[in-house]
N, C-alpha and C. Protein backbone atom coordinates (compact mmCIF):
# COMPACT_ATOMS: atom_id res chain seq x y z
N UNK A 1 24.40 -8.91 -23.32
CA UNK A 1 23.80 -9.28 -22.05
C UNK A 1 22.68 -8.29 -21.74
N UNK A 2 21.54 -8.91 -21.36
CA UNK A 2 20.45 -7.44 -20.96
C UNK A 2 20.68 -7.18 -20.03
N UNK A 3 20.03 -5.68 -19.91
CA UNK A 3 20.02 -5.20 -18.54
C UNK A 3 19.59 -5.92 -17.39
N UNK A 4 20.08 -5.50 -16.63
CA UNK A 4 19.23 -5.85 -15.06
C UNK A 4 17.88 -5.03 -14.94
N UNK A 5 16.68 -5.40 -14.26
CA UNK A 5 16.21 -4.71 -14.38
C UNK A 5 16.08 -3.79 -12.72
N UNK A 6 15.85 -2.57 -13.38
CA UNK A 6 15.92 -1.48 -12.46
C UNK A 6 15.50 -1.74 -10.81
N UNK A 7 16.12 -1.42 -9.62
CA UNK A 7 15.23 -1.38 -8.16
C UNK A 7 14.25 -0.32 -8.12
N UNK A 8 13.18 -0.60 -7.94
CA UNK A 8 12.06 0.05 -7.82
C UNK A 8 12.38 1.05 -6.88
N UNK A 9 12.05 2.41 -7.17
CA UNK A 9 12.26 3.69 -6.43
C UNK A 9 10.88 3.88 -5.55
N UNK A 10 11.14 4.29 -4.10
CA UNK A 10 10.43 4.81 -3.20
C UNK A 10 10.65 5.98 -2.66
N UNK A 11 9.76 6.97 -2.67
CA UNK A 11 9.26 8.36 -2.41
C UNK A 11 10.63 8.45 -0.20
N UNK A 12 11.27 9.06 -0.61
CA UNK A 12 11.98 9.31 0.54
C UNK A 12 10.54 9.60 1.62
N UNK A 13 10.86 9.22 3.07
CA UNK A 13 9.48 9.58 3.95
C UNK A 13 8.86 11.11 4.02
N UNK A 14 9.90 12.24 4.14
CA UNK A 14 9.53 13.33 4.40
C UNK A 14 9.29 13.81 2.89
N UNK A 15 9.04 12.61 2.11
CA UNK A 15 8.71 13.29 0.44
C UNK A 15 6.92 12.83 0.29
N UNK A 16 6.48 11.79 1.14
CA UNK A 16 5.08 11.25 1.13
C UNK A 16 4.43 12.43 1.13
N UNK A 17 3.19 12.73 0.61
CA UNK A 17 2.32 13.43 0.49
C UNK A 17 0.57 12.99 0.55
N UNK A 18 -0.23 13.62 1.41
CA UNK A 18 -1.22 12.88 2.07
C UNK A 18 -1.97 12.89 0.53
N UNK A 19 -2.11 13.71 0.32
CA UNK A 19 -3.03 13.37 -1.22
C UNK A 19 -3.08 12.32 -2.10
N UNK A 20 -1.46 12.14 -2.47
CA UNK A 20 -0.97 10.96 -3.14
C UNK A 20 -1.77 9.44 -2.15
N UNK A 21 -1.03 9.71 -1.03
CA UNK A 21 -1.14 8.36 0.10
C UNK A 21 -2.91 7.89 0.01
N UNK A 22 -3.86 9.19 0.00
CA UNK A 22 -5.35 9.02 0.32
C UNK A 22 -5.72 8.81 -0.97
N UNK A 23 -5.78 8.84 -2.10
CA UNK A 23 -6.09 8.34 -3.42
C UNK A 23 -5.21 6.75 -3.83
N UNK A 24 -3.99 6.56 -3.28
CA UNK A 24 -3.74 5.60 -3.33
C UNK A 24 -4.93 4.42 -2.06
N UNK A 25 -5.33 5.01 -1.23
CA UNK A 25 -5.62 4.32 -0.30
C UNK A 25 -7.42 4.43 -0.63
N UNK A 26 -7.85 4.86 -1.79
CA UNK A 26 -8.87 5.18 -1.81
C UNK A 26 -9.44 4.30 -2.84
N UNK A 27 -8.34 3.26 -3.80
CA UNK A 27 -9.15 2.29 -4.18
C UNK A 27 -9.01 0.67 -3.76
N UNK A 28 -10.48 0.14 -4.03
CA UNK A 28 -10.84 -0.90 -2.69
C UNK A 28 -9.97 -2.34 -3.23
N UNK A 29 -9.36 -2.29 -4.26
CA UNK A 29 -8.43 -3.39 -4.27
C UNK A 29 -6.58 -2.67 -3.36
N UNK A 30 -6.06 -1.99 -3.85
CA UNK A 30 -5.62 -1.64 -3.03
C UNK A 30 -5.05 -1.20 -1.27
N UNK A 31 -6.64 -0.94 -1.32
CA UNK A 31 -6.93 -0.95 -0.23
C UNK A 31 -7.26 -2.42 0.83
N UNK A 32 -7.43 -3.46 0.40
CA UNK A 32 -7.31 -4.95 0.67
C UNK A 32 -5.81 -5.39 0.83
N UNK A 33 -5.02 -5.05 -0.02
CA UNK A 33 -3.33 -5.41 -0.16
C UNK A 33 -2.99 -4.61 0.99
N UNK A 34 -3.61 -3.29 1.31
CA UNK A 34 -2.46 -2.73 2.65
C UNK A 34 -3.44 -3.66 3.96
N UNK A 35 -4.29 -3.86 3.91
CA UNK A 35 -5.40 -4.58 4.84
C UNK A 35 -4.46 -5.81 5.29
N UNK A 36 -4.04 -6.06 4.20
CA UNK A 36 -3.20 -8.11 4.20
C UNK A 36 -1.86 -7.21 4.55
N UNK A 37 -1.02 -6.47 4.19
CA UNK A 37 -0.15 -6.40 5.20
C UNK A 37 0.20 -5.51 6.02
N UNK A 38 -0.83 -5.07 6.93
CA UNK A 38 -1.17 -4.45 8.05
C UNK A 38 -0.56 -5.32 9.17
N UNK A 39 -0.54 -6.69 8.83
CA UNK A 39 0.11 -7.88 10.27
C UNK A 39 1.30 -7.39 10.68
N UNK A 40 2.23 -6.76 9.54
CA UNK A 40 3.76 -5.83 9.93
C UNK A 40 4.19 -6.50 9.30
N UNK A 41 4.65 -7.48 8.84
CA UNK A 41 5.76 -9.01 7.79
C UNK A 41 5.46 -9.03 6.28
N UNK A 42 6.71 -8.55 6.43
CA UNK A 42 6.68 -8.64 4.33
C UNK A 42 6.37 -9.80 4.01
N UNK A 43 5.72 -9.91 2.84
CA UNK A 43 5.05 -10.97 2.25
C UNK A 43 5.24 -10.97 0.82
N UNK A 44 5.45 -11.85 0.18
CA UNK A 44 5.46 -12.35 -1.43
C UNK A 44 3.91 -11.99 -1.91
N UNK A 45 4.26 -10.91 -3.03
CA UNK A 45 3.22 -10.86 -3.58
C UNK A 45 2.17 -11.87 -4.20
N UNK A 46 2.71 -12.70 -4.53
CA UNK A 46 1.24 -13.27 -4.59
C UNK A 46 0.50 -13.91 -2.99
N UNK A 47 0.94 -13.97 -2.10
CA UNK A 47 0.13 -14.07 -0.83
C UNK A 47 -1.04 -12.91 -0.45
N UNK A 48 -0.67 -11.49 -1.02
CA UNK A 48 -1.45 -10.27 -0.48
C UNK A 48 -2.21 -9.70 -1.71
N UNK A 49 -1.66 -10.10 -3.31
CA UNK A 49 -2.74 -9.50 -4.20
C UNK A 49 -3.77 -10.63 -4.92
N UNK A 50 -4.95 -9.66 -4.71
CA UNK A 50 -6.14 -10.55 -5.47
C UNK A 50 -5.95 -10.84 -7.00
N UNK A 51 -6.51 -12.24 -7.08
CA UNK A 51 -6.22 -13.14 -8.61
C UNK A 51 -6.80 -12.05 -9.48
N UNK A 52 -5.86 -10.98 -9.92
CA UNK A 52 -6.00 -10.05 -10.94
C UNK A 52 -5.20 -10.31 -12.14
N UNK A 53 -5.71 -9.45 -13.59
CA UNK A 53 -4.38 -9.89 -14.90
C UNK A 53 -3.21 -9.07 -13.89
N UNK A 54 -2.17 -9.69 -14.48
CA UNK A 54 -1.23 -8.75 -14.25
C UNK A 54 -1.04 -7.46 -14.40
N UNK A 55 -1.21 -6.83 -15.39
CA UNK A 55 -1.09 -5.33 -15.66
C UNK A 55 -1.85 -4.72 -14.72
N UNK A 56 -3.20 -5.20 -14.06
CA UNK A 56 -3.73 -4.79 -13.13
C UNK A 56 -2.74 -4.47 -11.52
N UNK A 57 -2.07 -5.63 -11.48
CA UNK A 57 -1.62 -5.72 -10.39
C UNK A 57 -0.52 -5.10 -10.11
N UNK A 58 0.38 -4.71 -11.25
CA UNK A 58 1.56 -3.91 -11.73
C UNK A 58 0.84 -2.70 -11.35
N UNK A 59 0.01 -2.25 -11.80
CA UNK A 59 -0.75 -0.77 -11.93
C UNK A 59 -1.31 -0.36 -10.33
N UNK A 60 -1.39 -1.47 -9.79
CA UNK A 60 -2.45 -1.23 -8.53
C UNK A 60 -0.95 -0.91 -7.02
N UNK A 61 -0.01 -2.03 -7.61
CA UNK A 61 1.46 -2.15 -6.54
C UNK A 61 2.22 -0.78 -6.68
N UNK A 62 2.51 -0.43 -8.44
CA UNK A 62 3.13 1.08 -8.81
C UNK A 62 2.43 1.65 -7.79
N UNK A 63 1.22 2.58 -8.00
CA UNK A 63 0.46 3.19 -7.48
C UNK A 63 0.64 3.10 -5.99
N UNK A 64 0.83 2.12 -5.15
CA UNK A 64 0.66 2.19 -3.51
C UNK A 64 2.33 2.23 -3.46
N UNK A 65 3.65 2.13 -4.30
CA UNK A 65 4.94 2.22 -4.03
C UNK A 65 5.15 3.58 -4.00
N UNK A 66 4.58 4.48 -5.45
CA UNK A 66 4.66 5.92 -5.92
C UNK A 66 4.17 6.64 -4.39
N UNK A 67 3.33 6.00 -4.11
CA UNK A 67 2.83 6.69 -3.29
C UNK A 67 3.20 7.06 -1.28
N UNK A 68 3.97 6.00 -1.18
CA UNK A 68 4.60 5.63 -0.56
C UNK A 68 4.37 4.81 0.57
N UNK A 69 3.03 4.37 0.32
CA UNK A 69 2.67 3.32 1.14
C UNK A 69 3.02 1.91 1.07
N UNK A 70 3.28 1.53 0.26
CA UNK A 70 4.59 0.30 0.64
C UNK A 70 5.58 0.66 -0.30
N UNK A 71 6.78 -0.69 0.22
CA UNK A 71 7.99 -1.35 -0.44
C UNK A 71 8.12 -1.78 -0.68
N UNK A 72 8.86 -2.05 -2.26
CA UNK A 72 8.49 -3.71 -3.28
C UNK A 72 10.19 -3.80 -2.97
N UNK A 73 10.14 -5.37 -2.88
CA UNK A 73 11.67 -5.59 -2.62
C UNK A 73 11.68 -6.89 -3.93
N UNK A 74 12.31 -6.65 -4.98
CA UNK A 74 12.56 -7.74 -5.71
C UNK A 74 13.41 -8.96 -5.01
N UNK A 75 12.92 -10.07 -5.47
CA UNK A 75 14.39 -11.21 -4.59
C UNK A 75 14.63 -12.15 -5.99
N UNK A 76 15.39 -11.99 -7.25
CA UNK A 76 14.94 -13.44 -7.73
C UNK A 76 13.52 -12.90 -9.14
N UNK A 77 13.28 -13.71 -8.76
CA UNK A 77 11.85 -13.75 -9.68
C UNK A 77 10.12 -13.29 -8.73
N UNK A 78 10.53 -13.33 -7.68
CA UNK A 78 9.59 -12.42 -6.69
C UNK A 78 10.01 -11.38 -6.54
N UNK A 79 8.60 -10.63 -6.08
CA UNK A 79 8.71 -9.70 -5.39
C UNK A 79 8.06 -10.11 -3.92
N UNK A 80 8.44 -9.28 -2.95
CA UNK A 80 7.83 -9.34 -1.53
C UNK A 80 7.44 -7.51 -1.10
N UNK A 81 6.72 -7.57 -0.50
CA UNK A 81 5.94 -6.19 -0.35
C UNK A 81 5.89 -6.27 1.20
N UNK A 82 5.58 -4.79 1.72
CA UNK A 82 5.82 -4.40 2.87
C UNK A 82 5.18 -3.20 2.99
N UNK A 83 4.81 -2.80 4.46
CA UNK A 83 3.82 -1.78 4.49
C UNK A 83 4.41 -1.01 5.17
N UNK A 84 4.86 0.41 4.32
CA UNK A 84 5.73 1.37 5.35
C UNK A 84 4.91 1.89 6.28
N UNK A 85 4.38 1.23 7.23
CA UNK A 85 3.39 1.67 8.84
C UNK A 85 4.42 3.17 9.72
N UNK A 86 5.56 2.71 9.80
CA UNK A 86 6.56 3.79 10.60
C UNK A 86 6.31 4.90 9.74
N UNK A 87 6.86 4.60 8.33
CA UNK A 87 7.00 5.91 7.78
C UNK A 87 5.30 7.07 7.53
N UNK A 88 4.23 6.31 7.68
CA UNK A 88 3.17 7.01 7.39
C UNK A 88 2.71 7.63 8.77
N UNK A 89 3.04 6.68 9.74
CA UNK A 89 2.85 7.10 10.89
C UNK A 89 3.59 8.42 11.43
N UNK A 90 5.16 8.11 11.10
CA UNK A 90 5.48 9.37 11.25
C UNK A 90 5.19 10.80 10.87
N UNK A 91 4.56 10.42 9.52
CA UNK A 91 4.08 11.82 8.39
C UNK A 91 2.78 12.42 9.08
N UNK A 92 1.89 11.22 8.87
CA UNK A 92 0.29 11.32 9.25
C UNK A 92 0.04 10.56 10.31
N UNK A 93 0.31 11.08 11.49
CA UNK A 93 -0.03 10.16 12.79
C UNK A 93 -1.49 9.79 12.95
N UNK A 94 -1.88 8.41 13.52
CA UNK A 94 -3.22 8.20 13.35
C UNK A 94 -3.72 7.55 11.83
N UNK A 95 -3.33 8.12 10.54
CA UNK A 95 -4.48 8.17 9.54
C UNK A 95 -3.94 6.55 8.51
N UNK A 96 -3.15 5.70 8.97
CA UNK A 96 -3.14 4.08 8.55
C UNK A 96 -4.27 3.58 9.47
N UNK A 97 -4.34 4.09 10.98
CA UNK A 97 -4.95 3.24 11.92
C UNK A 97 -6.41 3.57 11.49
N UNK A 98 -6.45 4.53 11.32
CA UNK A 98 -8.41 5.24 10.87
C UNK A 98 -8.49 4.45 10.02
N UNK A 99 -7.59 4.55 8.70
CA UNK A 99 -8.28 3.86 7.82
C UNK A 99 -8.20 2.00 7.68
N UNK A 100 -7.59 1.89 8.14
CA UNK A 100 -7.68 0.17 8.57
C UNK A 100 -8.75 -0.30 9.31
N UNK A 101 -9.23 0.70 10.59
CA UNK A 101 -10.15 0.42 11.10
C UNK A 101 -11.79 0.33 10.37
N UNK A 102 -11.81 1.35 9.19
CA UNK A 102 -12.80 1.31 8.27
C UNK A 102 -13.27 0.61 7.89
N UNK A 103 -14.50 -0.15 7.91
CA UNK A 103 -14.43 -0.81 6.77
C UNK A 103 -15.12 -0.53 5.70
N UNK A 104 -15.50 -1.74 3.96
CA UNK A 104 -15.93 -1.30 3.39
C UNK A 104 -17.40 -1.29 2.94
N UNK A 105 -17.92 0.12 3.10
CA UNK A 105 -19.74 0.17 3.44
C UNK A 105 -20.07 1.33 2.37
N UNK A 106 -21.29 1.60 2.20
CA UNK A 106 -22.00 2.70 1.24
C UNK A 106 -21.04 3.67 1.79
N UNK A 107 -21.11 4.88 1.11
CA UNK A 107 -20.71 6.29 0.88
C UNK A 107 -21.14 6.47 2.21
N UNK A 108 -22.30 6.40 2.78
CA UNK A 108 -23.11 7.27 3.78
C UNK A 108 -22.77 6.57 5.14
N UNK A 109 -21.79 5.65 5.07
CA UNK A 109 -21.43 5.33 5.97
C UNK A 109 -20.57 5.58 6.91
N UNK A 110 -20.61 5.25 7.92
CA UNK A 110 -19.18 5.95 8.93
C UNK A 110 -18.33 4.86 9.01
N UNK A 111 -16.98 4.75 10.15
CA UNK A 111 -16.40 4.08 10.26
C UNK A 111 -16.94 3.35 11.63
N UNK A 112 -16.00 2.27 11.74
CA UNK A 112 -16.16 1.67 13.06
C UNK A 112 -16.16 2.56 14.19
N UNK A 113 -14.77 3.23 14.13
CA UNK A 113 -14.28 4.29 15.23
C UNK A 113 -14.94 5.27 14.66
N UNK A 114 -15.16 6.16 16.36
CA UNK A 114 -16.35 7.47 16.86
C UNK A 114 -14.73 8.58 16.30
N UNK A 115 -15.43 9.37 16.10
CA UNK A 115 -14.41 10.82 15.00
C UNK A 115 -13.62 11.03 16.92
N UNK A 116 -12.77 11.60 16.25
CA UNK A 116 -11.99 12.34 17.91
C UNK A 116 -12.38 13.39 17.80
């Protein structure tokens, strides 16, 4: 009989680390998937990732789970994803909302929102 395969491990909250979180959040496909579930409601991955190969999309979901900005919940033959908002909020207060509010423009650009 094969294995089951493994539940995907997530970084305990007080284990998140802003470095990890801001390089995860720093590339622009990625950065679209936390955009789509920013609404708060877990969603089936294919509703929130762009028509990428797979290995891409494996590589891009690892990366924002490792990191601890979302939660992959297997069900079945899906997965559904979720955006730990509480837990980042609690770590880094403010810095989901900054960067959601961003959008995406040249280097030399600012954000929507005036700096505090």
């Amino acid at each position: 009989m094969p294995a089951a395969a493994a539940e995907p491990t997530h970084p305990a909250a007080d284990r998140i680390e802003l470095v990890e979180v801001l390089a995860a959040l720093g590339h622009p496909v990625r950065l679209e998937i936390v955009r789509k579930l920013a609404a708060g409601e877990e969603a089936f991955c294919g509703e929130v990732v762009p028509d990428l190969p797979r290995s891409s999309v494996t590589h891009h979901l690892r990366t924002l789970r490792e990191s601890g900005v979302i939660y992959q919940r297997p069900q079945g033959r899906k997965l559904f994803l979720a955006l730990r908002r509480e837990d980042l909020e609690h770590r880094f207060p403010g810095l989901l909302e900054l960067v959601l509010a961003c959008r995406s423009r040249p280097l030399d650009s600012e954000c929507d929102e005036q700096p505090l």
